[in-house]
Protein backbone atom coordinates (compact mmCIF):
# COMPACT_ATOMS: atom_id res chain seq x y z
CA UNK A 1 87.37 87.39 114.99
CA UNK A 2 89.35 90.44 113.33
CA UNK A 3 86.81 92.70 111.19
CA UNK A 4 88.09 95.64 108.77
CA UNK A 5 86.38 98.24 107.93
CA UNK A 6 87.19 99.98 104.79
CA UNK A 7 85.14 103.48 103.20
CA UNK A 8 85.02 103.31 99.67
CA UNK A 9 83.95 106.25 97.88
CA UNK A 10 84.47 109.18 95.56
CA UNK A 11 86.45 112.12 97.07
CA UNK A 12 84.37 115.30 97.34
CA UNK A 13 87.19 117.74 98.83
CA UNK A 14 90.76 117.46 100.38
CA UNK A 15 91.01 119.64 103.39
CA UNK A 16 94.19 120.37 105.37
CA UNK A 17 93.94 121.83 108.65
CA UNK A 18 97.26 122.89 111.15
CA UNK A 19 97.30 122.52 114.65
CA UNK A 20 100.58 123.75 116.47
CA UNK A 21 102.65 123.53 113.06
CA UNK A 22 101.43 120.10 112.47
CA UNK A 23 99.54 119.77 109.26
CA UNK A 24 96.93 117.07 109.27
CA UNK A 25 94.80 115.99 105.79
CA UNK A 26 91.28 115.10 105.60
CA UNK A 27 90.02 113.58 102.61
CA UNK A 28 86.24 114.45 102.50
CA UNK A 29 82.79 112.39 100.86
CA UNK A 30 79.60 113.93 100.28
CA UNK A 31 77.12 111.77 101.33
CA UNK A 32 73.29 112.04 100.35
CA UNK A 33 70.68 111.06 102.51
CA UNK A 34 67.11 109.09 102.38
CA UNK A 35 65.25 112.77 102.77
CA UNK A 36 67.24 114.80 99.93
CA UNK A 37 69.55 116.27 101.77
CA UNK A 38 73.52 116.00 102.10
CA UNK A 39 76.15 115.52 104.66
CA UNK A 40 80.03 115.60 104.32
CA UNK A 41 81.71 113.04 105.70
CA UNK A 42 85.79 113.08 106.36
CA UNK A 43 88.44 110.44 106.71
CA UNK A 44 91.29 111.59 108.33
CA UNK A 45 94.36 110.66 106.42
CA UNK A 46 97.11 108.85 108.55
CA UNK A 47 99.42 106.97 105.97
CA UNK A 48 102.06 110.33 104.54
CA UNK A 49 102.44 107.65 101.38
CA UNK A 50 98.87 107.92 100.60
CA UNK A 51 97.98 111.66 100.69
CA UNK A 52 99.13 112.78 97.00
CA UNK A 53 96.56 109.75 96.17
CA UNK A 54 94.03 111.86 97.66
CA UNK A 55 92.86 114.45 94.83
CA UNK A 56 89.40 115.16 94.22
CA UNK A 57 87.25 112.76 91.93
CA UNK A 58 89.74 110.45 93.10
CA UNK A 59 88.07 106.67 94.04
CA UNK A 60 89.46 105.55 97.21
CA UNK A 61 89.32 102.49 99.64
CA UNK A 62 90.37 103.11 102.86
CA UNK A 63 91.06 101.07 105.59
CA UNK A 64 89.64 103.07 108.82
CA UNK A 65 89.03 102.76 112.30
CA UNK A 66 85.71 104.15 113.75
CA UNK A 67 85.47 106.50 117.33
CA UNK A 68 82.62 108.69 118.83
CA UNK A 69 82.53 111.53 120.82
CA UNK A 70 79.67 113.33 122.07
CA UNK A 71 77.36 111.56 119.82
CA UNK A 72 79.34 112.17 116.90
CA UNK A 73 81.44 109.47 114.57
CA UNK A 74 85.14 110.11 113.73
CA UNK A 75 87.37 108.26 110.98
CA UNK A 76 90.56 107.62 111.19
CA UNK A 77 92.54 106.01 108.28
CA UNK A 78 94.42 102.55 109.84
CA UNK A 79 96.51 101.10 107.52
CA UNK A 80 97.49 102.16 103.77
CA UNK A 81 94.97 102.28 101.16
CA UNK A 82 93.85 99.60 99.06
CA UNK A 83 94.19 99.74 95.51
């Protein structure tokens, strides 16, 4: 069985963050909870084709791959965007 996961949702922010001259792009969501309050979650953008797709307001559907560490979930875009 092959499953996909894809996060569809309206982009809150684009953030860009370097690391050893290597620019990587986040495209975050703001996400509202059950209790009131907010979280932001980001996608990390993978796919250099896609990232002048990601603007704020922007609706998305990404294809992403889900990891943990320490108790915490990471996502990783894994394959280009569907439109």
């Amino acid at each position: 069985m092959n499953s996909k996961l894809l996060y569809i949702g309206t982009v809150y922010a684009v953030a860009k963050k370097t690391y050893n001259d290597e620019e990587t792009v986040y495209a975050q969501f703001l996400n509202k909870n059950d209790d009131g309050g907010v979280e932001i979650q980001q996608v990390k953008i993978t796919e250099n084709v896609d990232i002048p797709i990601i603007k704020e307001g922007a609706n998305v559907k990404i294809p992403i791959k889900v990891s943990t560490y320490q108790n915490k979930l990471y996502f990783t875009q894994s394959d280009s965007m569907v439109k």
